[in-house]
Protein backbone atom coordinates (compact mmCIF):
# COMPACT_ATOMS: atom_id res chain seq x y z
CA UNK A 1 -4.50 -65.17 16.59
CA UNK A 2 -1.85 -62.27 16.57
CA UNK A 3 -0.91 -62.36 20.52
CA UNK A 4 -0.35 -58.69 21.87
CA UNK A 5 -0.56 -59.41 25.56
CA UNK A 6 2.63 -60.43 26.76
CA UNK A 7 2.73 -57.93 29.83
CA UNK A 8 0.21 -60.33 31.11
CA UNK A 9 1.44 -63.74 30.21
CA UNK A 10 3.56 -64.71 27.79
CA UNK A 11 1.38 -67.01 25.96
CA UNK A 12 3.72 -68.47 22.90
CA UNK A 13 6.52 -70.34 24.80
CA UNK A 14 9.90 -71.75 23.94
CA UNK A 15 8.66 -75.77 23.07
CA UNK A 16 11.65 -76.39 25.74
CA UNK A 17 8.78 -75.16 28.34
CA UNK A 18 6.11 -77.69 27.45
CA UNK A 19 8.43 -80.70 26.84
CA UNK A 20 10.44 -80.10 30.41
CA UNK A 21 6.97 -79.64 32.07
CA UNK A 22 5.55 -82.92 30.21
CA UNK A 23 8.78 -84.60 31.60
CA UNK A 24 8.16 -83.40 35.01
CA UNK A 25 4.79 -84.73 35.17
CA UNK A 26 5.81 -88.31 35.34
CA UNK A 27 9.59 -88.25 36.77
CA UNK A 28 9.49 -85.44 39.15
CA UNK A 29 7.86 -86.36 42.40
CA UNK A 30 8.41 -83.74 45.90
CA UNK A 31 12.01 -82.70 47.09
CA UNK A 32 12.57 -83.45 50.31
CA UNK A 33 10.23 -85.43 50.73
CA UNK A 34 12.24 -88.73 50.07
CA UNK A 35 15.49 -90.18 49.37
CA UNK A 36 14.56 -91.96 46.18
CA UNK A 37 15.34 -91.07 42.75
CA UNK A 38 11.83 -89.12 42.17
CA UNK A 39 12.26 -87.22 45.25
CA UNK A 40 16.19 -86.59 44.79
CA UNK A 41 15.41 -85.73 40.39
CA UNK A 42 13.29 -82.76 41.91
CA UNK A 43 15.27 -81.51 43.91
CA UNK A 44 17.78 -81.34 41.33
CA UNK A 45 15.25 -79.45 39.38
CA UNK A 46 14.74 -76.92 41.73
CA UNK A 47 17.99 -76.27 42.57
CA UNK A 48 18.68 -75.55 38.94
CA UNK A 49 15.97 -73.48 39.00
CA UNK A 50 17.18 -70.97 41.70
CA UNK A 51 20.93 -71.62 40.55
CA UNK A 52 19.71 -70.21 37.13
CA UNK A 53 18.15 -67.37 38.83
CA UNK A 54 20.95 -66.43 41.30
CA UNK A 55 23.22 -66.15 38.06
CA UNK A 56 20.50 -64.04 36.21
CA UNK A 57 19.78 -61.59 38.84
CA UNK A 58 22.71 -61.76 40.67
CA UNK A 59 21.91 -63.19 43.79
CA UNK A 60 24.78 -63.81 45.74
CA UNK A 61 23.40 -67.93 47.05
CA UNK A 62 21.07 -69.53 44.80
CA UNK A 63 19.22 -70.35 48.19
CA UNK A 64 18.36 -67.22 48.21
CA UNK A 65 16.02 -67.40 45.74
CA UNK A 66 12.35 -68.41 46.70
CA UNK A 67 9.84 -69.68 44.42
CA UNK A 68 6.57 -68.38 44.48
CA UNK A 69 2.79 -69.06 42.95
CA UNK A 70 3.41 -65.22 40.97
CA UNK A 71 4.84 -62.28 41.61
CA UNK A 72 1.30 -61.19 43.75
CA UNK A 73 2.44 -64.35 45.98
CA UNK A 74 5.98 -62.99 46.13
CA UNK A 75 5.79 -59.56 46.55
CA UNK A 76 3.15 -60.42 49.44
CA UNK A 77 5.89 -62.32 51.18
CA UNK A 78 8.01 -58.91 50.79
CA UNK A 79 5.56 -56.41 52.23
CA UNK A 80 4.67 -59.18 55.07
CA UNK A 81 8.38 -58.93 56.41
CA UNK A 82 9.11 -55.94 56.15
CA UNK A 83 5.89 -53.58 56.68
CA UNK A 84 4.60 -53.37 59.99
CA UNK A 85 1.05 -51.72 61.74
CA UNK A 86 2.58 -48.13 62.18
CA UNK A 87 4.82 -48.53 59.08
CA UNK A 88 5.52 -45.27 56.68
CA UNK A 89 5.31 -47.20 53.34
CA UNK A 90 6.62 -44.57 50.13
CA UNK A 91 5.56 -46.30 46.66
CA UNK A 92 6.00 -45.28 43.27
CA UNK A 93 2.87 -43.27 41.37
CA UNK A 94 2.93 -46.50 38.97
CA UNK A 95 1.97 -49.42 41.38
CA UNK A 96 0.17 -52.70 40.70
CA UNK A 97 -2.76 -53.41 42.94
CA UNK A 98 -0.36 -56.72 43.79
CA UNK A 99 1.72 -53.25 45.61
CA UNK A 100 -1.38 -51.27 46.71
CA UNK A 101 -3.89 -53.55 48.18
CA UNK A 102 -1.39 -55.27 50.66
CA UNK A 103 -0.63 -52.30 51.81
CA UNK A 104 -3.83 -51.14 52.17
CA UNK A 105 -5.40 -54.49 53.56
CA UNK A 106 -2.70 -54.54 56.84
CA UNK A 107 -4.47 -51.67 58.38
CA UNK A 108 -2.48 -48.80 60.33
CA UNK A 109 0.53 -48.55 57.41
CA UNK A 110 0.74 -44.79 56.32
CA UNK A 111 1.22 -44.93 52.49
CA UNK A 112 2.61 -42.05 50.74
CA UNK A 113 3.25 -41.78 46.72
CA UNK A 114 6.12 -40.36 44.88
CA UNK A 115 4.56 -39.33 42.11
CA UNK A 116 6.20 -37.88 38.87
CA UNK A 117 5.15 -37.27 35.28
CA UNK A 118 4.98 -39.99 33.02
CA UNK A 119 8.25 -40.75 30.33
CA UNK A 120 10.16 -38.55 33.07
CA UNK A 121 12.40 -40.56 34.76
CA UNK A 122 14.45 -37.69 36.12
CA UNK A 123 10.45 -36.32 37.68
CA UNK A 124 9.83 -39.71 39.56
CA UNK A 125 13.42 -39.28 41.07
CA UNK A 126 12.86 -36.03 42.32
CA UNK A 127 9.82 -37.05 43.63
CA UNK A 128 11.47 -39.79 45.65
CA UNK A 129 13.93 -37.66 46.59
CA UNK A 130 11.84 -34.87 48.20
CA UNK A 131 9.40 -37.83 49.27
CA UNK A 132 11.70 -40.05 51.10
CA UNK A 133 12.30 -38.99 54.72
CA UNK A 134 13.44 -40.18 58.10
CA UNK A 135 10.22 -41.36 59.10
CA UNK A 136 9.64 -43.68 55.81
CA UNK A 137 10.38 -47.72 56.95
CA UNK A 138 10.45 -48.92 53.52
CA UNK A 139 10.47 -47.87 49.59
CA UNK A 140 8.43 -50.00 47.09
CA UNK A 141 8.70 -49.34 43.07
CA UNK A 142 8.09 -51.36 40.12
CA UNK A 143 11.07 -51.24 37.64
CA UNK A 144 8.65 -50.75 34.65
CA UNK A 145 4.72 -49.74 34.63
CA UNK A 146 2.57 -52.29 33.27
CA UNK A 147 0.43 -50.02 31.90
CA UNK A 148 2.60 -47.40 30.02
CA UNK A 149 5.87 -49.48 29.60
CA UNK A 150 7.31 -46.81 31.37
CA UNK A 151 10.98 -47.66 32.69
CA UNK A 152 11.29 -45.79 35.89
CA UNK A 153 15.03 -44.97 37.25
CA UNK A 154 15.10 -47.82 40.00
CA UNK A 155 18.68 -47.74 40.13
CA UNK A 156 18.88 -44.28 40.98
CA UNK A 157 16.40 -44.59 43.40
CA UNK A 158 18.18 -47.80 44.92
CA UNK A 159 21.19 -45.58 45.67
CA UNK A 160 18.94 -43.38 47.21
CA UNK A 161 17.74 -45.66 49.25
CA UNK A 162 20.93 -46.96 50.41
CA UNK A 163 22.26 -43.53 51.23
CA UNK A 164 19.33 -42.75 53.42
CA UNK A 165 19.54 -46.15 55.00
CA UNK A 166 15.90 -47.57 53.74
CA UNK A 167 14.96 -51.08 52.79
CA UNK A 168 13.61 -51.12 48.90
CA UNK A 169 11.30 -53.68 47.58
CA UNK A 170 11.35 -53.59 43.30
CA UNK A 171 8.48 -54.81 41.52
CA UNK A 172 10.15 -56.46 38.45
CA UNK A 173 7.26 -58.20 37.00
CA UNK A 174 7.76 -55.96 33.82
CA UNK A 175 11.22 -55.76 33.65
CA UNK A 176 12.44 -59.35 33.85
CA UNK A 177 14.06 -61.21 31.38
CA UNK A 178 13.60 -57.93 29.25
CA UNK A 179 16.10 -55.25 31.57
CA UNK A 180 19.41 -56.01 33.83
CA UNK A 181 17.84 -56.72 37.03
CA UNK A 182 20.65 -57.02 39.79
CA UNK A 183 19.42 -57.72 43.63
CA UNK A 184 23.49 -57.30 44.80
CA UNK A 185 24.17 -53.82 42.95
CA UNK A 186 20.72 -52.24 43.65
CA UNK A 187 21.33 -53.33 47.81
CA UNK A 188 17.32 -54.19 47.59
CA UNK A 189 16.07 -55.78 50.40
CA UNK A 190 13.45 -57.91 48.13
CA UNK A 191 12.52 -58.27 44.37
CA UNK A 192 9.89 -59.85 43.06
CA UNK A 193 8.87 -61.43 39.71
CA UNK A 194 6.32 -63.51 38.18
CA UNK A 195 7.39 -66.44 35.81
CA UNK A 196 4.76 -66.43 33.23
CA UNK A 197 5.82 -63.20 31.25
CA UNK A 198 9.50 -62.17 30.65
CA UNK A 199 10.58 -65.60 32.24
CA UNK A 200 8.41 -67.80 29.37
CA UNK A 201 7.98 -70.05 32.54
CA UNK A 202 3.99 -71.24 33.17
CA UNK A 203 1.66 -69.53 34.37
CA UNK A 204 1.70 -70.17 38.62
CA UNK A 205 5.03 -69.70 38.82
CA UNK A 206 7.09 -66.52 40.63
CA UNK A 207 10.48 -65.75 42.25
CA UNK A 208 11.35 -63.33 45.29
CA UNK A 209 15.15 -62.80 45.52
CA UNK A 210 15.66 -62.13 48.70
CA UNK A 211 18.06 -59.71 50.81
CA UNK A 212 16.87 -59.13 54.20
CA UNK A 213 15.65 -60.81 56.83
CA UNK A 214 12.00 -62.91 56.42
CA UNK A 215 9.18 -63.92 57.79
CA UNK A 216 6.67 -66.57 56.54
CA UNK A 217 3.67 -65.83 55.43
CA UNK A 218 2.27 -69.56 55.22
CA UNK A 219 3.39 -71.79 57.32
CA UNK A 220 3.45 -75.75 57.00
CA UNK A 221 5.95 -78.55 56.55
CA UNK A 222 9.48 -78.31 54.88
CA UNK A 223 10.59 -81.21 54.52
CA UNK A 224 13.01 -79.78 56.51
CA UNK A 225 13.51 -79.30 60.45
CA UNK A 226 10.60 -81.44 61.23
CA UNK A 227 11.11 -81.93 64.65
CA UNK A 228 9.97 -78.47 65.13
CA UNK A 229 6.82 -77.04 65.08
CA UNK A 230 8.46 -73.72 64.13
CA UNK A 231 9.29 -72.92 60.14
CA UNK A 232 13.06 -73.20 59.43
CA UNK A 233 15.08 -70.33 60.50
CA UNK A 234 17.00 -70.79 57.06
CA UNK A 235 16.18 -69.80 53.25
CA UNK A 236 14.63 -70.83 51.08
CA UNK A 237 12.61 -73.21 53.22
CA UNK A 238 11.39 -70.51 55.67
CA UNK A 239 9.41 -69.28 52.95
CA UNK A 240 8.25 -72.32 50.93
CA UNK A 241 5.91 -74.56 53.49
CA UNK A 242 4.14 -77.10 51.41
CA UNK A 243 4.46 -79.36 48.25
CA UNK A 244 6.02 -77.02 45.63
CA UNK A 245 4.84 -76.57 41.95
CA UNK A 246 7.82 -79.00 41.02
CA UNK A 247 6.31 -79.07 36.76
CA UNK A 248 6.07 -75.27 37.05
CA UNK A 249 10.14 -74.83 38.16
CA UNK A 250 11.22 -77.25 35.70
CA UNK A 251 8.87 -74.82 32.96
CA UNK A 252 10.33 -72.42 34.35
CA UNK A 253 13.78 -73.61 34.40
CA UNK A 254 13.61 -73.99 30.68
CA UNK A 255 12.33 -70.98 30.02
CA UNK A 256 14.82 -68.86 31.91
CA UNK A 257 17.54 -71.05 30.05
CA UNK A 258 15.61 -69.39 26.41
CA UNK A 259 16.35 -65.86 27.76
CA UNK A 260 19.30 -66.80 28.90
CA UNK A 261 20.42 -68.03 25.39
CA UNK A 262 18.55 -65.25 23.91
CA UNK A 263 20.22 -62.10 26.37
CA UNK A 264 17.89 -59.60 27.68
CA UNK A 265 19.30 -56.74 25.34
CA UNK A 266 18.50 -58.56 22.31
CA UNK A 267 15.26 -59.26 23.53
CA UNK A 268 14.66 -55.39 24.82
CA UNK A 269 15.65 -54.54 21.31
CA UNK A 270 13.43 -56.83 19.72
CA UNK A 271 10.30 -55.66 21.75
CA UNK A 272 11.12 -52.09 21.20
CA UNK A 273 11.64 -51.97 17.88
CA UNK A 274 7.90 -53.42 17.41
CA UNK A 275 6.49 -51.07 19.98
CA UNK A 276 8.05 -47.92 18.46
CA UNK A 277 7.13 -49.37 14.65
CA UNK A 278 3.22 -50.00 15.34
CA UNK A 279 3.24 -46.71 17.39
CA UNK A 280 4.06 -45.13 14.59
CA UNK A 281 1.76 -46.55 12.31
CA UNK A 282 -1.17 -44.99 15.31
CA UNK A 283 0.18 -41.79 15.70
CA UNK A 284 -1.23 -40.35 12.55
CA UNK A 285 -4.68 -41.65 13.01
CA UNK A 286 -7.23 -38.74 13.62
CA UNK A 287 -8.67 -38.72 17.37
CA UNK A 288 -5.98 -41.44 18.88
CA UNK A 289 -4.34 -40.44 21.28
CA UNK A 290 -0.61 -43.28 21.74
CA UNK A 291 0.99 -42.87 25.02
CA UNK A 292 5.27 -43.20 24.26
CA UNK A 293 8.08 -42.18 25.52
CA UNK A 294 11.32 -41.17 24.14
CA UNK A 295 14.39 -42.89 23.79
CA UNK A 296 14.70 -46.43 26.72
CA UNK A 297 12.21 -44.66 29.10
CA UNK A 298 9.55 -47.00 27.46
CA UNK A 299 10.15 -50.80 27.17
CA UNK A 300 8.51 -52.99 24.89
CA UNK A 301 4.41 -52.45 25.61
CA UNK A 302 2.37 -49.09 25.06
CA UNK A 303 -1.49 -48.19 25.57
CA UNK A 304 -3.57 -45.82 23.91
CA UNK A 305 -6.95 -44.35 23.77
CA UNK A 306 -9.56 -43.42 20.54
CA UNK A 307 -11.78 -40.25 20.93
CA UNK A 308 -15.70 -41.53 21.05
CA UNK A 309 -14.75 -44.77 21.00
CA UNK A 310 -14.71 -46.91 24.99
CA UNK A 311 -11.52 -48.90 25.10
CA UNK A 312 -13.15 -52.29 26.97
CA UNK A 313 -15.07 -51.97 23.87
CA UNK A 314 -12.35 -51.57 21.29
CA UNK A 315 -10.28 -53.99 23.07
CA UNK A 316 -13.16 -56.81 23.05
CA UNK A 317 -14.15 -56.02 18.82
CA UNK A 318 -9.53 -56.63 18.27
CA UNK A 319 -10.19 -60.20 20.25
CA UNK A 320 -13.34 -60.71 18.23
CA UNK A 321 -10.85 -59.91 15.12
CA UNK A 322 -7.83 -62.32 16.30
CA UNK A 323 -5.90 -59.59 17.81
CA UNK A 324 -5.23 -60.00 21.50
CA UNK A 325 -4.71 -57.22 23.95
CA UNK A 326 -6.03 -55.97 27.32
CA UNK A 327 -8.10 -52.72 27.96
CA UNK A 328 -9.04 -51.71 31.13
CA UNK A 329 -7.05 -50.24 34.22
CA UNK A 330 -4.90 -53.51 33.76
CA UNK A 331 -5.47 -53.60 37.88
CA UNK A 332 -3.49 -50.22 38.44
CA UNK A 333 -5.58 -47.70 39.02
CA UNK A 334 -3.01 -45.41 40.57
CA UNK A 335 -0.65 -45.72 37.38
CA UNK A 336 -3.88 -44.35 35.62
CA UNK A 337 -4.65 -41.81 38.01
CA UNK A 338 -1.09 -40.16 37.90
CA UNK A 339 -0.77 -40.40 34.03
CA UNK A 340 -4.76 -38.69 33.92
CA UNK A 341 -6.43 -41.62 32.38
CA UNK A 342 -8.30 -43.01 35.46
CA UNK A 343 -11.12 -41.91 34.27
CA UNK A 344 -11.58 -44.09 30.87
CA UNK A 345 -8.25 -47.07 31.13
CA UNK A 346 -6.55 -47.30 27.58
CA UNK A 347 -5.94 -50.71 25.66
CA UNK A 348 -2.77 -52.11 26.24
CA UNK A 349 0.03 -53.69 23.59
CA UNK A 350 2.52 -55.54 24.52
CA UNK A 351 5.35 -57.97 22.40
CA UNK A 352 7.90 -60.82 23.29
CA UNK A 353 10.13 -62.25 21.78
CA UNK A 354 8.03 -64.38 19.25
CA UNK A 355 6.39 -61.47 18.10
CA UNK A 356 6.96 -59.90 14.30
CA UNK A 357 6.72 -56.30 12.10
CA UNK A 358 3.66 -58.06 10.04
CA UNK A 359 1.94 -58.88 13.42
CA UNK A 360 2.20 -55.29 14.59
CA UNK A 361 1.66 -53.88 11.30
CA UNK A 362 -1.52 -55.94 10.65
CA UNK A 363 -2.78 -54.98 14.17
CA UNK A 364 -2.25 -51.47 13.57
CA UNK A 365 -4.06 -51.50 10.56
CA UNK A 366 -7.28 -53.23 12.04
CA UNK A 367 -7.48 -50.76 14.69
CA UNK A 368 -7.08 -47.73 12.09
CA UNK A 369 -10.45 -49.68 10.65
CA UNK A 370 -11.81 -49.88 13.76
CA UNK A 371 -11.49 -46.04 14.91
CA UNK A 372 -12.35 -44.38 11.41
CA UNK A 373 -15.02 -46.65 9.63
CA UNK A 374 -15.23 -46.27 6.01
CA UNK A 375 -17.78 -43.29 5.11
């Protein structure tokens, strides 16, 4: 199978991530919940884990990083401290339903979109500018659109944020391990990522670096404080009640050290270098229409659509030929409603780092095939 789904989980791992999980298994038992070596190895693991992290994102206390189930658990932990009944909530035109339906499910929050032109970074930041007003509690943007691979100007809109004095949550379930993501020079209050993509961590696993002040979202026992029967006051405990996924931070731990090793510009410029090459190879094709952007406002994914031809459809005959991608509105409808293609979704490529040129060039050609049969 030639794996082209990577903006939904990273599939092909590092082998580091399978043998540290393996390890885990039978050595790791539940920090804090014991003073013997088991209890005191995990702990260990998960420090590392957030240590790792803090020195990745640049999060000032590794404590400060909280691991989650996925970036839906984590960004969920955001929104719940920060948005309020009565809230003015201003999002990006590009959010993930893991943004949207929060939002929408909390009743009485007034959401309002900034919403500029695909590719156009300089569009979106206009938007936000004219958008973002004294009555607006908090700004919420992903750092790249999991639909279009479109890399929208977050740091400019994090200064604009911190000029006007309003909390910003970043959705960086796109961006990383693949783009600089920096929680102490954006001043964000939250961000959120999964594990399972640009991490090569397992799936179930997710990180919220944290900036502001918090408030649980489940509640249960620590390990921690136990006389009390309120959650610890203190990170990253207020926000992790219950047995943590101890195999899935010492996956993950691994496979942050393989980006690490690796550096997120090399991998960027490994991933865009395929996406630009196979684009090419589709642009020429009669009736297909490839969604790309110029220069870095596109990271490494793309989608496209084939006149006559419905892309679940397309997308399901590719799997039936070994090629995996994801068609669909890839659970943002509002991305696809601002870029105009609500109406029919587009399939979805998307590389890592264990991808290749014959991979994408293969690909391309089944899907020129596909969209103009022989005859």
């Amino acid at each position: 199978m030639i794996y082209l789904d990577s903006a939904a989980t990273t599939l092909e791992k590092p082998a580091s991530v399978a043998r540290a999980m393996a390890w885990a298994v039978s050595r790791l038992a539940s920090p804090g919940r014991g003073g013997h070596p088991a209890s005191m190895r995990a702990a260990e693991v998960m420090f590392r884990c957030r240590e790792l992290a803090a020195q990745l994102f640049h999060v000032p206390q590794p404590e400060q990083v909280v691991l989650t189930a996925n970036a839906t658990h984590a960004l969920n932990l955001a929104i719940h401290a920060l948005v309020h009944p009565g809230s003015t909530v201003l999002i990006s035109g590009y959010e993930h339903n893991a943004v949207t339906r929060p939002l929408c499910s909390g009743g009485q929050v007034r959401v309002r979109m900034a919403q500029g032109p695909l590719f156009d970074p300089d569009g979106v930041y206009e938007a936000f500018e004219r958008e973002l007003t004294e009555d607006v509690d908090v700004v919420i943007c992903n750092h790249v659109s999991n639909v279009f691979g479109f890399v929208q100007p977050v740091e400019r809109i994090a200064a604009l944020c911190r000029r006007r004095g309003t909390a910003l949550i970043v959705d960086a379930s796109q961006s990383a391990g693949v783009l600089p993501v920096d929680l102490t020079g954006w001043g964000a209050a939250f961000v959120a990522m999964p594990g399972h993509k640009g991490l090569y961590g397992p799936q179930g696993t997710g990180l919220l670096l944290c900036n502001a002040r918090t408030q649980p979202l489940i509640c249960g026992g620590t390990g921690s404080v136990s006389d009390s029967q309120q959650m610890p006051g203190f990170l990253p405990d207020r926000l992790e009640a219950g047995t943590q996924n101890v195999c899935g931070a010492a996956g993950l731990l691994a496979g942050m050290r393989f980006v690490h090793r690796m550096g997120t510009d090399r991998i960027r410029r490994h991933e865009q270098a395929l996406c630009r090459g196979m684009m090419g190879l589709l642009e020429d094709i009669p009736g297909l229409r490839v969604f790309r952007g110029a220069g870095d406002t596109q990271c490494g994914l793309f989608s496209f659509q084939a006149d006559g031809v419905d892309c679940e459809t397309l997308g399901e005959e590719l799997g039936r030929r070994g090629i995996a991608v994801r068609a669909g509105l890839h659970c943002a409808p509002a991305a696809h409603r601002t870029a105009g293609t609500a109406e029919r979704g587009t399939v979805r490529v998307s590389f890592s780092a264990f991808n290749n040129a014959g991979q994408a060039e293969y690909a391309a050609g089944v899907i020129r095939r596909l969209v103009q049969p022989a005859g």
